[in-house]
N, C-alpha and C. Protein backbone atom coordinates (compact mmCIF):
# COMPACT_ATOMS: atom_id res chain seq x y z
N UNK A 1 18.34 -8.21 -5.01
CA UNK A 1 17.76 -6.88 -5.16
C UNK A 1 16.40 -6.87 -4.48
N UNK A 2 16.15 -5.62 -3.76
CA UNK A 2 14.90 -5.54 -2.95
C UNK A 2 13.58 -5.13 -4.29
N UNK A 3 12.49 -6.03 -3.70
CA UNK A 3 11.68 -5.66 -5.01
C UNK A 3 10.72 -4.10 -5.01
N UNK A 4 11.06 -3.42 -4.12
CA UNK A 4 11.07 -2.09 -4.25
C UNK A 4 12.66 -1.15 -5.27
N UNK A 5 13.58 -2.11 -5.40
CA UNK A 5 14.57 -2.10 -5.56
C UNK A 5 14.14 -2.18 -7.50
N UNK A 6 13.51 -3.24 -7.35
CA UNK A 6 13.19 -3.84 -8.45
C UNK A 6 12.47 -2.79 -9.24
N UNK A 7 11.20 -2.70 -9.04
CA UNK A 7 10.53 -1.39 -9.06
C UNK A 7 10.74 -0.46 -9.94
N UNK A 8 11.71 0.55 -8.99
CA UNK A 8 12.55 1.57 -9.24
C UNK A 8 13.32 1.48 -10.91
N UNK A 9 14.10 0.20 -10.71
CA UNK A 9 14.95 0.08 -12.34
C UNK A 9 14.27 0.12 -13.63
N UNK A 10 12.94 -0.60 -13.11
CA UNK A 10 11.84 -0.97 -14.03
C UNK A 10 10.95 -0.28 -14.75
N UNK A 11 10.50 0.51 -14.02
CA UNK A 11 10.08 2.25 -13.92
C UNK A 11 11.04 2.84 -14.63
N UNK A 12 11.90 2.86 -14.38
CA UNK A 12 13.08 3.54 -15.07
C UNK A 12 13.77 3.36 -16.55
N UNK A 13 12.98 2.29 -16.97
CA UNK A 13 13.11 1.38 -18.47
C UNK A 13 14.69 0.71 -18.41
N UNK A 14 15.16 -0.02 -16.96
CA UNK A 14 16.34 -0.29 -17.34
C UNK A 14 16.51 -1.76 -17.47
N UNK A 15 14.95 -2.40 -18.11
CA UNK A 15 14.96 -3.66 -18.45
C UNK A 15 14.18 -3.51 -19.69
N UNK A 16 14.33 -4.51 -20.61
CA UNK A 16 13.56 -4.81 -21.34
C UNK A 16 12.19 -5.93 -21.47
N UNK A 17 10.84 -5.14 -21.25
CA UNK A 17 9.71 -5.66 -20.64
C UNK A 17 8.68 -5.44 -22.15
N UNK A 18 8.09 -6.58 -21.99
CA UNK A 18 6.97 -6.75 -23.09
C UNK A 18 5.78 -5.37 -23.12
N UNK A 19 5.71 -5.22 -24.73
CA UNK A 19 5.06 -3.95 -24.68
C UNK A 19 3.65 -3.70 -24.03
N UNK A 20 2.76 -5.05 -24.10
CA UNK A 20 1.73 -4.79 -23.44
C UNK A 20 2.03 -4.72 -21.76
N UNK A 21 2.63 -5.05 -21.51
CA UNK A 21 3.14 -5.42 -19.66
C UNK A 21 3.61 -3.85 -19.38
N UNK A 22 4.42 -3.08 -20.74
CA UNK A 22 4.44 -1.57 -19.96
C UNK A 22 3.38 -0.49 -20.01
N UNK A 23 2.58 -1.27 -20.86
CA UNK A 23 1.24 -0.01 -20.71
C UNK A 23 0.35 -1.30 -19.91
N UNK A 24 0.84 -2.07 -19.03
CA UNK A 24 -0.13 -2.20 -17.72
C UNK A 24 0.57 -1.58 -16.60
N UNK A 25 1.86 -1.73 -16.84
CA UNK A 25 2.62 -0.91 -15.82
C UNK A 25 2.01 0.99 -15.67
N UNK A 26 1.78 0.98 -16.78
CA UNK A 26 1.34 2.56 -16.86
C UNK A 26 -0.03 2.21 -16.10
N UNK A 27 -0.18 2.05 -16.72
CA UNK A 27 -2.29 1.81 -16.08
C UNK A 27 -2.09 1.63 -14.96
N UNK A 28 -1.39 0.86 -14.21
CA UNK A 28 -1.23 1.21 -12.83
C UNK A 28 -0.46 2.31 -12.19
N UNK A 29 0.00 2.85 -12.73
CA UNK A 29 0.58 4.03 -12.33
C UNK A 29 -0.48 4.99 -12.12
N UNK A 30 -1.06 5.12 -13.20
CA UNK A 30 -2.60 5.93 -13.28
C UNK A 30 -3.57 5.55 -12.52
N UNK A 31 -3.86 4.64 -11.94
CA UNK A 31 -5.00 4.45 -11.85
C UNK A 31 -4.71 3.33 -10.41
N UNK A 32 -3.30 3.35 -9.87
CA UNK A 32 -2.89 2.45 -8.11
C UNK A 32 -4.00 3.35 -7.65
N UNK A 33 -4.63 4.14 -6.95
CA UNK A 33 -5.72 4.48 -6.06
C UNK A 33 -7.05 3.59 -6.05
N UNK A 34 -6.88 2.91 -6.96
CA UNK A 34 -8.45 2.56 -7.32
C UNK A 34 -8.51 1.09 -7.24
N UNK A 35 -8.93 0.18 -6.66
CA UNK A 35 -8.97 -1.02 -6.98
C UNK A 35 -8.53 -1.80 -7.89
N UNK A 36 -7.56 -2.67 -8.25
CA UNK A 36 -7.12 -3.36 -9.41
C UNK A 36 -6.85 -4.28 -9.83
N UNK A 37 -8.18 -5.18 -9.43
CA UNK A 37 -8.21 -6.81 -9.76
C UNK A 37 -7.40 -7.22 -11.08
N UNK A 38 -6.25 -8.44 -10.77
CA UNK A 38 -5.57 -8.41 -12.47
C UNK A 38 -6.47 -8.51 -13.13
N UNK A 39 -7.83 -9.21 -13.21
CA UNK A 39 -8.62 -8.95 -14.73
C UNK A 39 -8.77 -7.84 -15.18
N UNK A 40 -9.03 -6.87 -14.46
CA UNK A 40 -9.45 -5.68 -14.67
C UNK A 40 -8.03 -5.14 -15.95
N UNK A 41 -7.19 -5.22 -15.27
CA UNK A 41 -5.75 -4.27 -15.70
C UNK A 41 -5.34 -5.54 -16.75
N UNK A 42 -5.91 -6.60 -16.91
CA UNK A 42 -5.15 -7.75 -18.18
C UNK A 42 -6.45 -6.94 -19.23
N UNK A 43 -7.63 -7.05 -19.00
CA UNK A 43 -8.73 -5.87 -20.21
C UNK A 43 -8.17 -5.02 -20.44
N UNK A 44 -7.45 -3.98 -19.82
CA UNK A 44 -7.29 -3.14 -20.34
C UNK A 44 -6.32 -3.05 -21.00
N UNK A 45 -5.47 -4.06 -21.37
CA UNK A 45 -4.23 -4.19 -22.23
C UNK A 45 -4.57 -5.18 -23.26
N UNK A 46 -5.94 -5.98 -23.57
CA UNK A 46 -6.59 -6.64 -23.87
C UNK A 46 -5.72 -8.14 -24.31
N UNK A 47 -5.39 -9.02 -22.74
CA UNK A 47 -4.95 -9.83 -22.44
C UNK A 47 -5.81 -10.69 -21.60
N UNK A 48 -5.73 -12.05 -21.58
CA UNK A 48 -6.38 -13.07 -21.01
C UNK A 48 -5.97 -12.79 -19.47
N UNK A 49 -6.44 -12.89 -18.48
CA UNK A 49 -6.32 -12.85 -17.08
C UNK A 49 -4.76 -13.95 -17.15
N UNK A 50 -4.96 -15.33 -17.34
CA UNK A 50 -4.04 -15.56 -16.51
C UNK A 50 -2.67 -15.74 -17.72
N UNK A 51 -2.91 -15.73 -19.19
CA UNK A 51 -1.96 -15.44 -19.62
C UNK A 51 -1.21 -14.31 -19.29
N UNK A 52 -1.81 -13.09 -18.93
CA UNK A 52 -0.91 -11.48 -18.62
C UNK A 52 -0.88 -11.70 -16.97
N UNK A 53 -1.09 -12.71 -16.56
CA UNK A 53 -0.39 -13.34 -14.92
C UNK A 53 1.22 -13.57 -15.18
N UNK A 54 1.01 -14.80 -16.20
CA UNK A 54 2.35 -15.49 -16.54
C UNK A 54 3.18 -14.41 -16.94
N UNK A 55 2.84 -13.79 -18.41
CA UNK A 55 3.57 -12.43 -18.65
C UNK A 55 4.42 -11.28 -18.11
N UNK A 56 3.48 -11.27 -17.27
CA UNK A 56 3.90 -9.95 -16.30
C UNK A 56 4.91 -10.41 -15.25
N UNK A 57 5.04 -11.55 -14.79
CA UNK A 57 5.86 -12.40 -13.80
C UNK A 57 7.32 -12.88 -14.51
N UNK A 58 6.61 -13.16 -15.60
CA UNK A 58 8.19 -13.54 -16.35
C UNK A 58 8.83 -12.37 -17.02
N UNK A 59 8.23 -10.98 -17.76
CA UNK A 59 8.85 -9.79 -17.89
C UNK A 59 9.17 -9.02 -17.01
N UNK A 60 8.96 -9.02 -15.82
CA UNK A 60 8.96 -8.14 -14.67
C UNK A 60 9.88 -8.57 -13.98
N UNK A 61 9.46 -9.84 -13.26
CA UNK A 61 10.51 -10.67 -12.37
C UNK A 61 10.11 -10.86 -11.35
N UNK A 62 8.37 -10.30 -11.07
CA UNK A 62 7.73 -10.30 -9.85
C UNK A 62 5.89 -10.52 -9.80
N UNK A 63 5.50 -11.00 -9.32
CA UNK A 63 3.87 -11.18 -9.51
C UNK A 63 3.42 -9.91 -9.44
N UNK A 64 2.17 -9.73 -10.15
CA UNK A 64 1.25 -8.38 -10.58
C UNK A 64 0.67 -8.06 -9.10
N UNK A 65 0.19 -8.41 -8.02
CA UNK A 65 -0.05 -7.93 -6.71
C UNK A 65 1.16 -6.99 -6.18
N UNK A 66 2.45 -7.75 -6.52
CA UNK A 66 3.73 -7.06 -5.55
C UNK A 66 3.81 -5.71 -6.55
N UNK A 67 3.97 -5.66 -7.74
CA UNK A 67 4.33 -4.59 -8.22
C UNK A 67 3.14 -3.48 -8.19
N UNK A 68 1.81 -3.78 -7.85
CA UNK A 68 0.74 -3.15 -7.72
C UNK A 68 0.79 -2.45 -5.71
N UNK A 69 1.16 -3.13 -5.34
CA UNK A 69 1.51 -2.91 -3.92
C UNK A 69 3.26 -1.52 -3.96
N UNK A 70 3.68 -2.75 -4.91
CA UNK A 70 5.23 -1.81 -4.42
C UNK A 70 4.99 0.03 -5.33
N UNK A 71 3.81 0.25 -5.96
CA UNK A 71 3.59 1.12 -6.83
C UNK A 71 3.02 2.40 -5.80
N UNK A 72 1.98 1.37 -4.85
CA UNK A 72 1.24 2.32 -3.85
C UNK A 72 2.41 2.77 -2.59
N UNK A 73 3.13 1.59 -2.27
CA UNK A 73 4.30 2.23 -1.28
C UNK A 73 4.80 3.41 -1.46
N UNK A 74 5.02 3.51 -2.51
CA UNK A 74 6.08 4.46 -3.17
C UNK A 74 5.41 5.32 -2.88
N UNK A 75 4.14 5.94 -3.84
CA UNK A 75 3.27 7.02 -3.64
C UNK A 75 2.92 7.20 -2.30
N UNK A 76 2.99 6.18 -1.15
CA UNK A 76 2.72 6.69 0.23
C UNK A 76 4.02 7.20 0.69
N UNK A 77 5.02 6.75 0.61
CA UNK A 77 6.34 7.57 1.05
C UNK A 77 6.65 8.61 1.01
N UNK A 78 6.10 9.02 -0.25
CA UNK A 78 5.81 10.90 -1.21
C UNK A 78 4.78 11.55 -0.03
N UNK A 79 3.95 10.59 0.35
CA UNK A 79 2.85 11.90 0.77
C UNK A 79 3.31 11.55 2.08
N UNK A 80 3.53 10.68 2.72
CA UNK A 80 4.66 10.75 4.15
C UNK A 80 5.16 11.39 4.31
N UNK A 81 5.74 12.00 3.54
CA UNK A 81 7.21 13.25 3.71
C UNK A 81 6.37 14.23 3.08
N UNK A 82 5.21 14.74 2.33
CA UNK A 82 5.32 15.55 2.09
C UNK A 82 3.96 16.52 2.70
N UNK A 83 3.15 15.31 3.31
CA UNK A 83 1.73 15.96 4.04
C UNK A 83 1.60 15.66 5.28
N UNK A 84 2.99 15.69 6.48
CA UNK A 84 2.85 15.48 7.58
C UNK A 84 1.68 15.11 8.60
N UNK A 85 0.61 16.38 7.83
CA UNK A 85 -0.57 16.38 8.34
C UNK A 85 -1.40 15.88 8.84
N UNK A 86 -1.24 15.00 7.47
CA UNK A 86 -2.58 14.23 7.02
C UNK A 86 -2.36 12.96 8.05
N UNK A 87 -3.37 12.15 8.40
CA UNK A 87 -3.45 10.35 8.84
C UNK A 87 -2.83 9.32 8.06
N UNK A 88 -2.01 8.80 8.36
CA UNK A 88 -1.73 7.51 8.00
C UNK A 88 -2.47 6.83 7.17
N UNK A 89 -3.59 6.55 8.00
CA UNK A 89 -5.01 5.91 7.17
C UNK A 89 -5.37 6.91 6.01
N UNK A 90 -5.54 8.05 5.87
CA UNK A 90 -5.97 8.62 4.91
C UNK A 90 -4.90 8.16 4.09
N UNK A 91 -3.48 8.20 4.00
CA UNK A 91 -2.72 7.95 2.83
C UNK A 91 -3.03 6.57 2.48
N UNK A 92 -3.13 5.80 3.40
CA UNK A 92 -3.77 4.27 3.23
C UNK A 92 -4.39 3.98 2.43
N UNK A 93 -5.25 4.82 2.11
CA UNK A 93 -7.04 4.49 1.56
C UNK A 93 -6.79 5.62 0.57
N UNK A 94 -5.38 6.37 0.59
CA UNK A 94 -5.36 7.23 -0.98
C UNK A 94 -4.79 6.65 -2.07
N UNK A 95 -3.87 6.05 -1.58
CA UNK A 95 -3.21 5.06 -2.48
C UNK A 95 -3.21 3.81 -2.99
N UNK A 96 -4.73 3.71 -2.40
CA UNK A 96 -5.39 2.63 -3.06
C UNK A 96 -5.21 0.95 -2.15
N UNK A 97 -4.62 1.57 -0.94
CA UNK A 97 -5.26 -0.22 -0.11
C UNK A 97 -6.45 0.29 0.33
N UNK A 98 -6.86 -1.34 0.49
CA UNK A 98 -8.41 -1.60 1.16
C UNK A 98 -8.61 -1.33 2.71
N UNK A 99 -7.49 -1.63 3.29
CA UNK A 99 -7.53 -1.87 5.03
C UNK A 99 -5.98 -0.85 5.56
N UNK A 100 -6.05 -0.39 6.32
CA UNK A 100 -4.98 -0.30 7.22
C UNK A 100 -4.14 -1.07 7.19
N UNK A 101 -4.17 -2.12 8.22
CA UNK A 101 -3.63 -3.20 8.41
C UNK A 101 -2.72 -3.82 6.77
N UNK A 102 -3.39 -4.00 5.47
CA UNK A 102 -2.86 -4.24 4.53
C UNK A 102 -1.23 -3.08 3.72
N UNK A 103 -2.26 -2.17 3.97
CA UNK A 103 -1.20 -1.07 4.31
C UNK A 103 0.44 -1.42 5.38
N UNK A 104 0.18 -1.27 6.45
CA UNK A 104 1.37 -1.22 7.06
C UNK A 104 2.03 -2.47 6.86
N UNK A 105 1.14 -3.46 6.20
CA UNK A 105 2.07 -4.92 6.43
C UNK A 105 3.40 -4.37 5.21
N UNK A 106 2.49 -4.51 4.21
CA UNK A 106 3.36 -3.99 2.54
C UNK A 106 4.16 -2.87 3.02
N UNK A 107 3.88 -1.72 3.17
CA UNK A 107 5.01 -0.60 3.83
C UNK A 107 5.86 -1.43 4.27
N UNK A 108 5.98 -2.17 5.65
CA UNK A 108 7.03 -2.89 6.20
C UNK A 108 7.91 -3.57 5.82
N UNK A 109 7.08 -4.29 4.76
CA UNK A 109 7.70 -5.83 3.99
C UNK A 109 8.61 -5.02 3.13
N UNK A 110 8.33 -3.86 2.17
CA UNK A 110 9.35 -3.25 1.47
C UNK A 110 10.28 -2.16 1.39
N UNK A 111 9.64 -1.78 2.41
CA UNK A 111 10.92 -0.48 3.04
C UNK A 111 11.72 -1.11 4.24
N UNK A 112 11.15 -1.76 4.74
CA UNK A 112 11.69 -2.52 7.04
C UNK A 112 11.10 -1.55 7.02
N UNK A 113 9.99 -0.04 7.49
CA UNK A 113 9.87 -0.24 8.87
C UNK A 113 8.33 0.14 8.64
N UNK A 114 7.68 0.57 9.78
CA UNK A 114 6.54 1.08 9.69
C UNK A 114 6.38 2.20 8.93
N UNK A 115 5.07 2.69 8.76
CA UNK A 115 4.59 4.52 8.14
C UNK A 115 5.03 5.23 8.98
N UNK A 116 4.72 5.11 10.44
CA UNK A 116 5.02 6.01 11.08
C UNK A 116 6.24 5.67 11.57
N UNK A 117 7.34 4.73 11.70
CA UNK A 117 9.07 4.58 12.10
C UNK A 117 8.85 5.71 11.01
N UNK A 118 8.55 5.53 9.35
CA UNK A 118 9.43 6.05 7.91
C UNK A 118 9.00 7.48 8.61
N UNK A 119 7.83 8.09 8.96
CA UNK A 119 7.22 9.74 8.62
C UNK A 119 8.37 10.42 10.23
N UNK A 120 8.80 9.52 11.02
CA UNK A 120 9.71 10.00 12.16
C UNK A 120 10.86 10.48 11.97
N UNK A 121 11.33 9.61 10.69
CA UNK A 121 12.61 9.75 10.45
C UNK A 121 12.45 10.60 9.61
N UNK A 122 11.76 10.89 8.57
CA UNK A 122 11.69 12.02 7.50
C UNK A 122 12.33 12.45 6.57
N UNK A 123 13.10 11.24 6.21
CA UNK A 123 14.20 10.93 4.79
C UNK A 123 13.37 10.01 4.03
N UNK A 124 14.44 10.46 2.92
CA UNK A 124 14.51 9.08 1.96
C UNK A 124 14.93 8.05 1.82
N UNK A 125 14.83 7.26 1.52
CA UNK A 125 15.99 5.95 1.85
C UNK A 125 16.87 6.38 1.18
């Protein structure tokens, strides 16, 4: 299963995930735009940094970076298709990466293709 794949089911409550791990899952939902060092998001579920590392990896099925990444993809795909308009980079830096470059790598790695292959084609997967 693709871990955008993953994602999706997870989001969807079609696993059973530890209760503090889904209100970090929420907190990132809320709050992917903004910087989100795991300490930051293990406080706010009031968990030890690298115990809610282990946690989140073994309830999830994936490290807290990928699902923090695969959270912002998503939300860039939405505004791909839905703000033609706008820059690339602006969705970049809306959805909470630091760089460009960090941006298109993650886009790539979990959809195949680029922002701009995905905003050409103008579907959904």
């Amino acid at each position: 299963m693709k871990r955008r794949d993953l994602i999706s089911h997870l989001e969807a409550g079609g696993a059973s995930v530890h209760p503090q791990i889904r209100s970090a899952q929420q907190y990132v939902r809320e709050h992917h735009f903004e910087a989100l060092p795991l300490g930051r998001v293990a406080g706010a579920v009031h968990l030890g940094q690298y115990y809610f590392s282990r946690l989140f990896r073994r309830s999830v099925g994936l490290p807290f970076r990928d699902f923090v990444a695969g959270i912002r993809v998503e939300r860039a795909e939405k505004l791909l298709r839905a703000v033609p308009r706008r820059s690339i980079t602006e969705i970049a830096y809306a959805v909470g990466f630091g760089t460009l470059r960090s941006f298109e790598l993650q886009f790539k790695r979990l959809t195949g293709m680029t922002p701009s292959a995905y905003r050409r084609r103008g579907t959904a997967p």
